[in-house]
PDB file of N, CA and C in Angstrom:
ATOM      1  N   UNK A   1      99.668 120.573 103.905  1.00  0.00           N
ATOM      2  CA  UNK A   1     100.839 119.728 103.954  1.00  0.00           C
ATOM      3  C   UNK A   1     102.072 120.625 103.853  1.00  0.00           C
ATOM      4  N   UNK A   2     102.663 120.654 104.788  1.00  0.00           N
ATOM      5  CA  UNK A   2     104.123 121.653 105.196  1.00  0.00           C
ATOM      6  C   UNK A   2     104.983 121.375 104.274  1.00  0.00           C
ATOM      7  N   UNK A   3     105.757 122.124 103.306  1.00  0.00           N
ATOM      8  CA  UNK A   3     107.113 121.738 102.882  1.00  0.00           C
ATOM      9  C   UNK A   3     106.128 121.022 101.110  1.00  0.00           C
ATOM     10  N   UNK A   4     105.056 120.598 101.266  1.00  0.00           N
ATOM     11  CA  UNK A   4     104.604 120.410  99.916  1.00  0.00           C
ATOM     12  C   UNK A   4     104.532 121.321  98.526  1.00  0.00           C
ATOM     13  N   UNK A   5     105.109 121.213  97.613  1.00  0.00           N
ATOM     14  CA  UNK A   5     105.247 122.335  96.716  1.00  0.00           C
ATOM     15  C   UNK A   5     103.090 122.392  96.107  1.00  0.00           C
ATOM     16  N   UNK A   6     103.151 123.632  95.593  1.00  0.00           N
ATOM     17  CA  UNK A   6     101.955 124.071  95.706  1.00  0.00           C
ATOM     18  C   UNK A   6     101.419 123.725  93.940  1.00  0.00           C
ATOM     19  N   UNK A   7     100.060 123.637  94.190  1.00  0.00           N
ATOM     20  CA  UNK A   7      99.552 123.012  92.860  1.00  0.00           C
ATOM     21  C   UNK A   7      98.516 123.859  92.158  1.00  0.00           C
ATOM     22  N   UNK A   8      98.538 123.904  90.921  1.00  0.00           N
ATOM     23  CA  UNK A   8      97.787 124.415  89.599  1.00  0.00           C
ATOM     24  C   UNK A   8      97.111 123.727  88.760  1.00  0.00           C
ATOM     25  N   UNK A   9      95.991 123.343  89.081  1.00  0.00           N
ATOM     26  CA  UNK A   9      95.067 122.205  87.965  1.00  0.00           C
ATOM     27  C   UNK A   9      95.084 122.859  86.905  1.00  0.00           C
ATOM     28  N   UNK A  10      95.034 122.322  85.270  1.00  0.00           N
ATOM     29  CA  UNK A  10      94.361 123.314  84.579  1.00  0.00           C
ATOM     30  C   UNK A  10      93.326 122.717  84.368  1.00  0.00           C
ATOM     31  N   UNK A  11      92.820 123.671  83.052  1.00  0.00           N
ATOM     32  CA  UNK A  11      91.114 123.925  82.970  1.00  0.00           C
ATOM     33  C   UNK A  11      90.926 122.346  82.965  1.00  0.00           C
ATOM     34  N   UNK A  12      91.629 121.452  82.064  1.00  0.00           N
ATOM     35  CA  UNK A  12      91.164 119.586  82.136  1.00  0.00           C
ATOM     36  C   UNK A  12      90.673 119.050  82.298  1.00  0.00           C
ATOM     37  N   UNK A  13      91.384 119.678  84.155  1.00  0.00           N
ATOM     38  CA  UNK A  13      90.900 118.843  85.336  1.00  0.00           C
ATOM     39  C   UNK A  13      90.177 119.049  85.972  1.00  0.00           C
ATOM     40  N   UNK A  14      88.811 118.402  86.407  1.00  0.00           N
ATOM     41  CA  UNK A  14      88.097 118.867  87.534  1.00  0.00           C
ATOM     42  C   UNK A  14      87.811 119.804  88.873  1.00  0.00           C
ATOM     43  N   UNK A  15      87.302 120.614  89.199  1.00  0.00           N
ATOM     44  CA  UNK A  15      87.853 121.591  90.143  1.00  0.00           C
ATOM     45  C   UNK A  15      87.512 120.989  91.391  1.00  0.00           C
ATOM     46  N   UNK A  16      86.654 119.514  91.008  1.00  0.00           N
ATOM     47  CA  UNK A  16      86.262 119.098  92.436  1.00  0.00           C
ATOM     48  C   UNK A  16      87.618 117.985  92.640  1.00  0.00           C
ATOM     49  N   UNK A  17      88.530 117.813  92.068  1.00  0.00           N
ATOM     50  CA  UNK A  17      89.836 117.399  92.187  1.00  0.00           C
ATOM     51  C   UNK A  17      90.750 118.005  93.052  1.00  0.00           C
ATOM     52  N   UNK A  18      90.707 119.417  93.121  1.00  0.00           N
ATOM     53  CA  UNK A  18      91.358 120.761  93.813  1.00  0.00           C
ATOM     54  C   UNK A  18      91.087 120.625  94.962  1.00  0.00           C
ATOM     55  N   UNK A  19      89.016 120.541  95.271  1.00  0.00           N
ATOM     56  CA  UNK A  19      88.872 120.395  95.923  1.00  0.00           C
ATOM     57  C   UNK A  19      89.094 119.480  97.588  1.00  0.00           C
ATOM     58  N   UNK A  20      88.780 118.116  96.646  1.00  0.00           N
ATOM     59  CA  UNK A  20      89.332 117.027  97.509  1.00  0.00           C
ATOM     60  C   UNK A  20      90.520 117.666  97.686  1.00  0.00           C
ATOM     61  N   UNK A  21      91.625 117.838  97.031  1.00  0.00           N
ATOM     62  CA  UNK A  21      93.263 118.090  97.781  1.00  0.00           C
ATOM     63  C   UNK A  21      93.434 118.980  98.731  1.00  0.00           C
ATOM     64  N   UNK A  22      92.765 120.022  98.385  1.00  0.00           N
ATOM     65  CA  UNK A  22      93.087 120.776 100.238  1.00  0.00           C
ATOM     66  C   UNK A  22      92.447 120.117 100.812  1.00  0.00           C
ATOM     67  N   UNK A  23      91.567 119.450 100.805  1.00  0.00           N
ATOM     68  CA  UNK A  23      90.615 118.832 101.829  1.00  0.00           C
ATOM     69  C   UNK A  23      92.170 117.907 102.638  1.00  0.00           C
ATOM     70  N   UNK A  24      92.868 117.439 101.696  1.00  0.00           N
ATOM     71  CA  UNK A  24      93.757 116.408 102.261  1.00  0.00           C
ATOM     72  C   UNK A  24      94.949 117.377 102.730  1.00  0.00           C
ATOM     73  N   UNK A  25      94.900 118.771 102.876  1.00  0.00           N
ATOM     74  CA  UNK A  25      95.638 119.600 103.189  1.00  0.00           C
ATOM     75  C   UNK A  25      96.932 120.299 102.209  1.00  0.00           C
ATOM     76  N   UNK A  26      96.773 119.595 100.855  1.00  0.00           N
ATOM     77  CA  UNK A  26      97.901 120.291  99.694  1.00  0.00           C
ATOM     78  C   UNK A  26      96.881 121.907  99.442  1.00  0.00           C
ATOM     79  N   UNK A  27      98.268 122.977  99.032  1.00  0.00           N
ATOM     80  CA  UNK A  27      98.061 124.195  98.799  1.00  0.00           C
ATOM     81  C   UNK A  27      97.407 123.774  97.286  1.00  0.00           C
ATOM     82  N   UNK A  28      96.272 123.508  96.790  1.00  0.00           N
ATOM     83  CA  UNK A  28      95.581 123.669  95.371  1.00  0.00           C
ATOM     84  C   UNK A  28      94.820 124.442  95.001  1.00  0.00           C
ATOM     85  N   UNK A  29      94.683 124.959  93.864  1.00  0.00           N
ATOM     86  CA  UNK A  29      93.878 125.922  93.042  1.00  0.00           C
ATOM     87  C   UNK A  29      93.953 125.065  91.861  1.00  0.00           C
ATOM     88  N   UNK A  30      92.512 125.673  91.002  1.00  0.00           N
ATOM     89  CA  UNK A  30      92.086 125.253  90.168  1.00  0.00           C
ATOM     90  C   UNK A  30      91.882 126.221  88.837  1.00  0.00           C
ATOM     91  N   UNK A  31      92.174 126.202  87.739  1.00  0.00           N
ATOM     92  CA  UNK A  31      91.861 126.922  87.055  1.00  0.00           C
ATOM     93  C   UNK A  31      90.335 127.185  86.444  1.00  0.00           C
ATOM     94  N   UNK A  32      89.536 126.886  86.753  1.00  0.00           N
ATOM     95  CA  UNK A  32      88.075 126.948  87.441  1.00  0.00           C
ATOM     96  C   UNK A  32      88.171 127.713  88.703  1.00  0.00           C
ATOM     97  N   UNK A  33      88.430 127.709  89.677  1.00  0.00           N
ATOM     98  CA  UNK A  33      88.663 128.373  90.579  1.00  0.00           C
ATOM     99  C   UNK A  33      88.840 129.422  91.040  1.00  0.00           C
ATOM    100  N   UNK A  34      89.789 130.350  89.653  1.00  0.00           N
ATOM    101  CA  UNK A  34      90.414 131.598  89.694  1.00  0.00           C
ATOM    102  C   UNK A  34      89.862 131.977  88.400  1.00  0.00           C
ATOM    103  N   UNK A  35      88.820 131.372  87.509  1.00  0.00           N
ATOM    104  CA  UNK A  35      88.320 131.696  86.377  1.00  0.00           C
ATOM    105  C   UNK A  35      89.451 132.288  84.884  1.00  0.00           C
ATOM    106  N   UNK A  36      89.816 131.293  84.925  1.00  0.00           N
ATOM    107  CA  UNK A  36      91.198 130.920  83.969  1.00  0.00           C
ATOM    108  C   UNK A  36      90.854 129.679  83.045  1.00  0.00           C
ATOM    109  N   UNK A  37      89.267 128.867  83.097  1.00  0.00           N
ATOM    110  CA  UNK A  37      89.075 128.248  82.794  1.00  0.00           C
ATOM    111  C   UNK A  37      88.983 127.648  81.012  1.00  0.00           C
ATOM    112  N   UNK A  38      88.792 129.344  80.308  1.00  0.00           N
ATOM    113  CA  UNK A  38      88.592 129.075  79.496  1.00  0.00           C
ATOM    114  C   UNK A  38      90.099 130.223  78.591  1.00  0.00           C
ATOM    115  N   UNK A  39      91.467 130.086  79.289  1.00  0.00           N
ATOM    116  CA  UNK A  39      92.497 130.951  79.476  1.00  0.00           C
ATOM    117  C   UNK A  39      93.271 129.342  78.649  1.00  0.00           C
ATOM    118  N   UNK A  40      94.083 130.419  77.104  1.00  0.00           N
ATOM    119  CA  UNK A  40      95.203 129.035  76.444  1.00  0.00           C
ATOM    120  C   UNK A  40      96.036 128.923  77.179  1.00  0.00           C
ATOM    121  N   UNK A  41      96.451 127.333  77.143  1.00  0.00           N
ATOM    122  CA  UNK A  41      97.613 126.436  77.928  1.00  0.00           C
ATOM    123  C   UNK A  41      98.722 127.406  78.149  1.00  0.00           C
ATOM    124  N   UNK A  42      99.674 128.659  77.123  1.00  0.00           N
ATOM    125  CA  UNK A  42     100.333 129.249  77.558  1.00  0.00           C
ATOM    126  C   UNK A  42      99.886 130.363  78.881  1.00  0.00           C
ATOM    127  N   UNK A  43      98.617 130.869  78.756  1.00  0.00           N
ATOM    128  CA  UNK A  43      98.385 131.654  79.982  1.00  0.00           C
ATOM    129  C   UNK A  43      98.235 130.752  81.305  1.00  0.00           C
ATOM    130  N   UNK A  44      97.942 129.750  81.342  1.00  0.00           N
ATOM    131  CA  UNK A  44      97.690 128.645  82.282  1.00  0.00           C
ATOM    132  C   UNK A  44      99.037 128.168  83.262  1.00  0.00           C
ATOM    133  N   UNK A  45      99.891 128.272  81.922  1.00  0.00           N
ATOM    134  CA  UNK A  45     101.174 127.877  82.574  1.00  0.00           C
ATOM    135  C   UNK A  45     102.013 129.212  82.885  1.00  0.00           C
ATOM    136  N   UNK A  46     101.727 130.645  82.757  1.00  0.00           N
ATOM    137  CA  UNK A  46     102.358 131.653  83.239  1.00  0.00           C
ATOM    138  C   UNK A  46     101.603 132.119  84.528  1.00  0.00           C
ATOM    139  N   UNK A  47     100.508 131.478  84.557  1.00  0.00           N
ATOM    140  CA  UNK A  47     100.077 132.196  85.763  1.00  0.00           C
ATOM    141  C   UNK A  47     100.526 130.954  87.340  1.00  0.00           C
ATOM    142  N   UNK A  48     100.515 129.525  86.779  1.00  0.00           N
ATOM    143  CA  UNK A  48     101.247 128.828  87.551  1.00  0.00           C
ATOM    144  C   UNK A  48     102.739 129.366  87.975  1.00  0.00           C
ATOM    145  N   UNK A  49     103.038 129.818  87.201  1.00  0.00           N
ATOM    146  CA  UNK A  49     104.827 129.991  87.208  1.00  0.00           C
ATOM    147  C   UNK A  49     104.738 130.916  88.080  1.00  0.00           C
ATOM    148  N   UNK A  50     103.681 132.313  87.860  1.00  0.00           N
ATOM    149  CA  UNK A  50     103.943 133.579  88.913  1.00  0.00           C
ATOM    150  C   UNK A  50     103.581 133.201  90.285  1.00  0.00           C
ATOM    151  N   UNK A  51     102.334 132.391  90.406  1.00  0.00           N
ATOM    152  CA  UNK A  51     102.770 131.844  91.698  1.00  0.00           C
ATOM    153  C   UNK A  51     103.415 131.236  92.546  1.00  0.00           C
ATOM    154  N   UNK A  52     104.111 130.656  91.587  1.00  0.00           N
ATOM    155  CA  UNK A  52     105.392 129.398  91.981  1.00  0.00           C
ATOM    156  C   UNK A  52     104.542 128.029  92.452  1.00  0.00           C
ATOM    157  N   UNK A  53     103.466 128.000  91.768  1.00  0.00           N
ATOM    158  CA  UNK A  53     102.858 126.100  91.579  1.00  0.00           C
ATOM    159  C   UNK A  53     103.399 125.283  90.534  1.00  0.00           C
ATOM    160  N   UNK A  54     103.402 124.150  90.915  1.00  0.00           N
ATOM    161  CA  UNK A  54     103.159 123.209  89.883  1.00  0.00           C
ATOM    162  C   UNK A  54     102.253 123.329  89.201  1.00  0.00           C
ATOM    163  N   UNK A  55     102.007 122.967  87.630  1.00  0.00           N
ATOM    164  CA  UNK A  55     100.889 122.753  86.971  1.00  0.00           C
ATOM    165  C   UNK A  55     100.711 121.346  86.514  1.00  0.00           C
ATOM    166  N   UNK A  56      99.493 120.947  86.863  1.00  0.00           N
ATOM    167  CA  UNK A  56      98.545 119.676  86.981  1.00  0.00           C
ATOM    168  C   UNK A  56      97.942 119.423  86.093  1.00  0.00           C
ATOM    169  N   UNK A  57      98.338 118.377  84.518  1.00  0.00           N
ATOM    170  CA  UNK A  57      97.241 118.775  83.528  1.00  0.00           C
ATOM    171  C   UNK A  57      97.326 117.224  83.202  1.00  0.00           C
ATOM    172  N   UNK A  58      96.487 116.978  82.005  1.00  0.00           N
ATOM    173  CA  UNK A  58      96.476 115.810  81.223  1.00  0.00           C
ATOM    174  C   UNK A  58      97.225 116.171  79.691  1.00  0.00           C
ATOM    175  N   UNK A  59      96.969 117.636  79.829  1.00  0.00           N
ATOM    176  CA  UNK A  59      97.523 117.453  78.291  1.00  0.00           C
ATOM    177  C   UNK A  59      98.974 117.673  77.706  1.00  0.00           C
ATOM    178  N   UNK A  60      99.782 116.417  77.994  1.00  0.00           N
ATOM    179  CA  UNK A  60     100.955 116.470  77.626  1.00  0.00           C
ATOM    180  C   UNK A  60     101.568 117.081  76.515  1.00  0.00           C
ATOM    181  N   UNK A  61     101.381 116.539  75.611  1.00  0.00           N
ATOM    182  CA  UNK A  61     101.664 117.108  74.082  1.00  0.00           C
ATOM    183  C   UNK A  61     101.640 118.860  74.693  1.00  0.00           C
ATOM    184  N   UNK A  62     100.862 119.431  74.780  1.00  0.00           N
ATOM    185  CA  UNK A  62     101.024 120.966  74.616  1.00  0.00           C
ATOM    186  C   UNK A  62     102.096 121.746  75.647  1.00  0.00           C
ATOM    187  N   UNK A  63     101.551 120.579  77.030  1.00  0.00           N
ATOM    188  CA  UNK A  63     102.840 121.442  77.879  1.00  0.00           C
ATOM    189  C   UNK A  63     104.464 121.228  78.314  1.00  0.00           C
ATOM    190  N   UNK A  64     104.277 119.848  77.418  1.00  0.00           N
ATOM    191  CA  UNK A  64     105.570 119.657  77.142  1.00  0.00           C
ATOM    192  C   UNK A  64     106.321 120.737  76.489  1.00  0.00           C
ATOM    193  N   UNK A  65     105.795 120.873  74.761  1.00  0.00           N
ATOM    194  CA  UNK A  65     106.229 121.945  74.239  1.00  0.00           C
ATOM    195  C   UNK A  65     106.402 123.511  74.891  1.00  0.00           C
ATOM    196  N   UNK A  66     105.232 123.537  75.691  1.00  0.00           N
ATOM    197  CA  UNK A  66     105.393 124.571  76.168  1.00  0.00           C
ATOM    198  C   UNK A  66     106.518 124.869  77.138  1.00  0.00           C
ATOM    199  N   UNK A  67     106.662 123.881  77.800  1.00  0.00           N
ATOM    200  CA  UNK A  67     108.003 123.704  78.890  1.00  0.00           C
ATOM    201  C   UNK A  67     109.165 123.931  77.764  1.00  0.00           C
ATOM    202  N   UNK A  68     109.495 123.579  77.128  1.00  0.00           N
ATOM    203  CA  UNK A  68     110.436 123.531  76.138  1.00  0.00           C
ATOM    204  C   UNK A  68     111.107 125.233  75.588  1.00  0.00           C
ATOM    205  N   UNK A  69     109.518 125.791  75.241  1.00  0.00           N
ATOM    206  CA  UNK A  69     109.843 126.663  75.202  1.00  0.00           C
ATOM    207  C   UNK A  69     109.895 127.628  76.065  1.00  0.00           C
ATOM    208  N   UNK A  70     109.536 128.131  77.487  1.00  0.00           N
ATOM    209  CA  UNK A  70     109.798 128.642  78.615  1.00  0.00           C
ATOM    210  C   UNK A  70     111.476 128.138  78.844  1.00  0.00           C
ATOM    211  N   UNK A  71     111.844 126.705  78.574  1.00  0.00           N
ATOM    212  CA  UNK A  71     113.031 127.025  78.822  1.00  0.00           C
ATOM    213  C   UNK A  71     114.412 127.719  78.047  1.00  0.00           C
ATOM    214  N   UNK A  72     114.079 127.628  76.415  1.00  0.00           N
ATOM    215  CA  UNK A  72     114.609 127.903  75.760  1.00  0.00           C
ATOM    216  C   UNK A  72     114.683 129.957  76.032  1.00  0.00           C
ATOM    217  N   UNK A  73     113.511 130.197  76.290  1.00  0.00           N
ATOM    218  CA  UNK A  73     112.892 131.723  76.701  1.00  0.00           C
ATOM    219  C   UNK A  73     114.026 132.032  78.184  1.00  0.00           C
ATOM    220  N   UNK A  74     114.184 131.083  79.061  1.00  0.00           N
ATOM    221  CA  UNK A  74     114.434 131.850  79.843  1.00  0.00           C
ATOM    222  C   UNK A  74     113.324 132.243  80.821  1.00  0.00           C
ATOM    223  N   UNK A  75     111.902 131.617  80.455  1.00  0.00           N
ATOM    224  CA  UNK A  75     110.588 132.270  80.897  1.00  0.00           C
ATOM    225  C   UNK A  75     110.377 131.422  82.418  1.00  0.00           C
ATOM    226  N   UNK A  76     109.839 132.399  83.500  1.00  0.00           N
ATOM    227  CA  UNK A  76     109.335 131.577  84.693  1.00  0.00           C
ATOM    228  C   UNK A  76     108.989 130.411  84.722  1.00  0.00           C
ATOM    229  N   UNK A  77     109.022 129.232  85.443  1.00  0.00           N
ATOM    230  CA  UNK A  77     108.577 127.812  84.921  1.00  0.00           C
ATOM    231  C   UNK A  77     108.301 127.397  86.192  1.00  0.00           C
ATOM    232  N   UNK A  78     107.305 126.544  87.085  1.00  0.00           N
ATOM    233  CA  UNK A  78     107.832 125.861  88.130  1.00  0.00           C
ATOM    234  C   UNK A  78     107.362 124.318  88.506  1.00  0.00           C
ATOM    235  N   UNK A  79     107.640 123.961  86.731  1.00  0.00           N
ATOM    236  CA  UNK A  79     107.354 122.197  86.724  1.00  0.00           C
ATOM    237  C   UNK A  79     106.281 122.133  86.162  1.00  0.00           C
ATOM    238  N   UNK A  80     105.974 120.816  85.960  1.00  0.00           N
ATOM    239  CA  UNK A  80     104.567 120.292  84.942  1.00  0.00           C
ATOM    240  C   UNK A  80     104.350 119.019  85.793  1.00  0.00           C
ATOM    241  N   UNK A  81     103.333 118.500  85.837  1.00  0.00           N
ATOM    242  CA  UNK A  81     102.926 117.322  86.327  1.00  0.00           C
ATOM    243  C   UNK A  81     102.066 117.068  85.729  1.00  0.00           C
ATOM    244  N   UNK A  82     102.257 116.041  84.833  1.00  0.00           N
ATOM    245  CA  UNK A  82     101.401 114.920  84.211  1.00  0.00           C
ATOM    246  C   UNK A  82     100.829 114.313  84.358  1.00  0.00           C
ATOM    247  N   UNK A  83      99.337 113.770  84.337  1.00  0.00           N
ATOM    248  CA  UNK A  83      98.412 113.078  84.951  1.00  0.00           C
ATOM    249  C   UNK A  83      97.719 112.003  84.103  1.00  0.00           C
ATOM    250  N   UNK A  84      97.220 111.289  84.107  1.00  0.00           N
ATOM    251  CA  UNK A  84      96.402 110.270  83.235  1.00  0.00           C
ATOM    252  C   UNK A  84      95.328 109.749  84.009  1.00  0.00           C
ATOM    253  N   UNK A  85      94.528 110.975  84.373  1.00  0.00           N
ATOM    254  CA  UNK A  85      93.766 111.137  85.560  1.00  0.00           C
ATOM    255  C   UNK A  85      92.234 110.354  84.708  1.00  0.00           C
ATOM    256  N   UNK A  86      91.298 109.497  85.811  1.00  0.00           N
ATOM    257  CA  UNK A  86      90.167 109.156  84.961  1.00  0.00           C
ATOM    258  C   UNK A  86      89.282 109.703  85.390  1.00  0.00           C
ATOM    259  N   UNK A  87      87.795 110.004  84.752  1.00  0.00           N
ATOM    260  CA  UNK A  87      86.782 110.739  84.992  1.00  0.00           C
ATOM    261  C   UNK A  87      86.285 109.934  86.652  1.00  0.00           C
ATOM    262  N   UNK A  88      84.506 111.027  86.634  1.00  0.00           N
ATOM    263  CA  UNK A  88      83.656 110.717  87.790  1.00  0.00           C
ATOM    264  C   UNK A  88      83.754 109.472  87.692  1.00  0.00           C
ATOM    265  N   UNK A  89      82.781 109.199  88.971  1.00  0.00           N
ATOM    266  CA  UNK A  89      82.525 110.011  90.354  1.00  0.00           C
ATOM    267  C   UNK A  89      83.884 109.525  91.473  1.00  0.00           C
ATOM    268  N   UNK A  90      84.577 108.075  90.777  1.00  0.00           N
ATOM    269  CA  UNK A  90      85.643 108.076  91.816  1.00  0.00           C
ATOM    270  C   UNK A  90      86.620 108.097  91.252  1.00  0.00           C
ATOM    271  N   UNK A  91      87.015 108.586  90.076  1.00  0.00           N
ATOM    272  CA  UNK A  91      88.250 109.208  89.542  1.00  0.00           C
ATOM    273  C   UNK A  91      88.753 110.356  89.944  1.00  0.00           C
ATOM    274  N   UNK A  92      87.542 111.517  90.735  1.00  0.00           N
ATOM    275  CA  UNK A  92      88.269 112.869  90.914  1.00  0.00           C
ATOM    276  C   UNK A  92      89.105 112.319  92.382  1.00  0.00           C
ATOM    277  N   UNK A  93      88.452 112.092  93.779  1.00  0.00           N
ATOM    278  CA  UNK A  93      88.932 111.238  94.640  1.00  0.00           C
ATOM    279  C   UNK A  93      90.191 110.484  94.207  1.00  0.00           C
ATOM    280  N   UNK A  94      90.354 109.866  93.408  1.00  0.00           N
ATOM    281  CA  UNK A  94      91.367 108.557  93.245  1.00  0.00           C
ATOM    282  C   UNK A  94      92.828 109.941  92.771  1.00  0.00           C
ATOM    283  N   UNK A  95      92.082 110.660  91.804  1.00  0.00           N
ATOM    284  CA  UNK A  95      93.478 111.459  91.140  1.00  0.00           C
ATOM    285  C   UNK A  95      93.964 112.470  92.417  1.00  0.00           C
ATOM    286  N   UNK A  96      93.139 112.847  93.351  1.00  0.00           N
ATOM    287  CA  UNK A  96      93.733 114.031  94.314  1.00  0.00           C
ATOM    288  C   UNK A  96      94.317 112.978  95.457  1.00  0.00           C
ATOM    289  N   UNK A  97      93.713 112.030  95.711  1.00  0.00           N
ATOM    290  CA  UNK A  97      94.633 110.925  96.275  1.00  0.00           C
ATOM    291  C   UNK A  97      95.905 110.652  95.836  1.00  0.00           C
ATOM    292  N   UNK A  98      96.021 110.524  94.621  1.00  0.00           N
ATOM    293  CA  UNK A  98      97.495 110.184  94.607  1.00  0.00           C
ATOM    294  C   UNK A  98      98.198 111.767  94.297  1.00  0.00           C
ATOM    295  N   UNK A  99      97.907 112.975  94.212  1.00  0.00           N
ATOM    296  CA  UNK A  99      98.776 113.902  94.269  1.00  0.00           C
ATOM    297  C   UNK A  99      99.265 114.242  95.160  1.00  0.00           C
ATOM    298  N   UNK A 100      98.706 113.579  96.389  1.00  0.00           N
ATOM    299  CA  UNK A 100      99.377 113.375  98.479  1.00  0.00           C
ATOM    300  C   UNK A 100     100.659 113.006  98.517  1.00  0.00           C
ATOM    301  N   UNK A 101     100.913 111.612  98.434  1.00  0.00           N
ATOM    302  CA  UNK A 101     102.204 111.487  97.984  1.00  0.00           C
ATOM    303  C   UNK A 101     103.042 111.699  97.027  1.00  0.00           C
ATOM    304  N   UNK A 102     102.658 112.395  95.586  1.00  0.00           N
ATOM    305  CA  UNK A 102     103.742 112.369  94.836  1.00  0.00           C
ATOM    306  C   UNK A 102     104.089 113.969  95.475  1.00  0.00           C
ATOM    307  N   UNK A 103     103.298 115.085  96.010  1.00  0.00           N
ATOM    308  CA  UNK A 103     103.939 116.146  97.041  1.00  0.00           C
ATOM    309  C   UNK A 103     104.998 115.250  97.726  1.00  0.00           C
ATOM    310  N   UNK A 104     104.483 114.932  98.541  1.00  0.00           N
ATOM    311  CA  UNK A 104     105.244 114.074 100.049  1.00  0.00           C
ATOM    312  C   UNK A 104     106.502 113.989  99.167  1.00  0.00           C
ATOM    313  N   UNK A 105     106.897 113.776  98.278  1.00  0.00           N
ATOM    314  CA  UNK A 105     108.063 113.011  97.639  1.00  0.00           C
ATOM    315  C   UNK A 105     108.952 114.112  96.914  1.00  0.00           C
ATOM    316  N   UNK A 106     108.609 115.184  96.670  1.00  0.00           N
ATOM    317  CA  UNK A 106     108.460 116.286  95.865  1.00  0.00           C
ATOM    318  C   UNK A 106     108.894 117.474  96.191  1.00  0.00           C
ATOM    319  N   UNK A 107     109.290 117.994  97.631  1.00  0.00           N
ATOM    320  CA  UNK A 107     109.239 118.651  97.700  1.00  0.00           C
ATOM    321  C   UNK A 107     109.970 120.289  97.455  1.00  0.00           C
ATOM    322  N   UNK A 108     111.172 120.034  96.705  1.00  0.00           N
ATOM    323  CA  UNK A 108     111.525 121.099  96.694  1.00  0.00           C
ATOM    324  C   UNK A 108     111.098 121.847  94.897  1.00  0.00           C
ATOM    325  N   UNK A 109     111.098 122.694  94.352  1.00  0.00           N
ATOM    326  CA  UNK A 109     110.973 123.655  93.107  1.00  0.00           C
ATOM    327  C   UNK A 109     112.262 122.739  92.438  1.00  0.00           C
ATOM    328  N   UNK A 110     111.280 122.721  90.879  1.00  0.00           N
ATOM    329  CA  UNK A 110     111.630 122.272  89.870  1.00  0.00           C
ATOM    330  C   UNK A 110     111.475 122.964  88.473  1.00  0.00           C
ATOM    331  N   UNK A 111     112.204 124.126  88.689  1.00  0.00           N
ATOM    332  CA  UNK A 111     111.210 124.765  87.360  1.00  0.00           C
ATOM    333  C   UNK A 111     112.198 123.940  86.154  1.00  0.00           C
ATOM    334  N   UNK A 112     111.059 123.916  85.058  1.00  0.00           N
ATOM    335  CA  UNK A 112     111.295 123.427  84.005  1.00  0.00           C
ATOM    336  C   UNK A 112     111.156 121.519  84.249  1.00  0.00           C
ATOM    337  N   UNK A 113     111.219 121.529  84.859  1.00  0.00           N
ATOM    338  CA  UNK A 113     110.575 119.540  84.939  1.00  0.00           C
ATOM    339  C   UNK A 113     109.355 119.319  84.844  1.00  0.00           C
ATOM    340  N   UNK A 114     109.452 117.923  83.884  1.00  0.00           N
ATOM    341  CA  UNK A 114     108.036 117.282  84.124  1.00  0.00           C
ATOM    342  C   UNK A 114     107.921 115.901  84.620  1.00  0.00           C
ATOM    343  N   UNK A 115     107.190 116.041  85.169  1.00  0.00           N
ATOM    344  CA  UNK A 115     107.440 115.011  86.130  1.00  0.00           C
ATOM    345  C   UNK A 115     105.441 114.063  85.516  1.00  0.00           C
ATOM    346  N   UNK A 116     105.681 113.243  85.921  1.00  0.00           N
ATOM    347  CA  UNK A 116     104.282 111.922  85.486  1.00  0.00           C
ATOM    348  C   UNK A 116     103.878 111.216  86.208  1.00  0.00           C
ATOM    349  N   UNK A 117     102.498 111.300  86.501  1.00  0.00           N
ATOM    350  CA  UNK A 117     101.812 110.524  87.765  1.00  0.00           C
ATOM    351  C   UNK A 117     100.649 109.873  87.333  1.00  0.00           C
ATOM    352  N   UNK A 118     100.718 108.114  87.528  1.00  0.00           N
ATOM    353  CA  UNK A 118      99.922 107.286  86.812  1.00  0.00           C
ATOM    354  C   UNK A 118      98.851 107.518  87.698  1.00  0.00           C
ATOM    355  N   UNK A 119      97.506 107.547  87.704  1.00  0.00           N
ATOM    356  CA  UNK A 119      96.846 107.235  88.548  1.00  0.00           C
ATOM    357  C   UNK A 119      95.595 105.934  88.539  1.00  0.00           C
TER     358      UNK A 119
END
């Protein structure tokens, strides 16, 4: 998907979530993927930042704070996306489904935002 900003699951989320999304043509990686899986929420969210993805998690509480403090730092950031994603077998499907359009909608760099996607 052209012009779609690029995505960072963390460990959370399913990697067959990632999967489905390129399938639907978004730039995704998984932190499973790049074996970061078992890497703390702060390394999770610096290695999103060096690539310039979004990061894709459920766990608010931590990366909120963490956003907080990347911004207070001054530190690389390039957004958070919040999920309230539900398990198998048609929850991974249903959650990479709706990360299609909230790209589509999305598209330019946001570092330091968090942004929330019901699914």
């Amino acid at each position: 998907m052209t012009g779609a900003p690029k995505l960072y699951l963390d460990a959370d989320l399913s990697p067959k979530i990632a999967a489905i999304a390129r399938g639907l043509g978004l730039d995704t990686i998984s932190a499973h993927d790049v074996g970061m899986a078992d890497a703390a929420d702060a390394d999770q969210l610096a290695r999103a930042a060096a690539e310039r993805r979004v990061l894709v998690t459920r766990n608010r509480d931590d990366f909120v704070t963490l956003t907080l403090e990347a911004y207070h730092d001054g530190a690389p950031h390039g957004g958070i996306l919040i999920v309230n994603a539900v398990g198998p077998p048609r929850g991974f499907a249903r959650t990479a489904h709706a990360l299609a359009p909230w790209a589509t909608t999305h598209r330019t760099a946001a570092p330091y935002a968090i942004f929330w996607l019901h699914v």
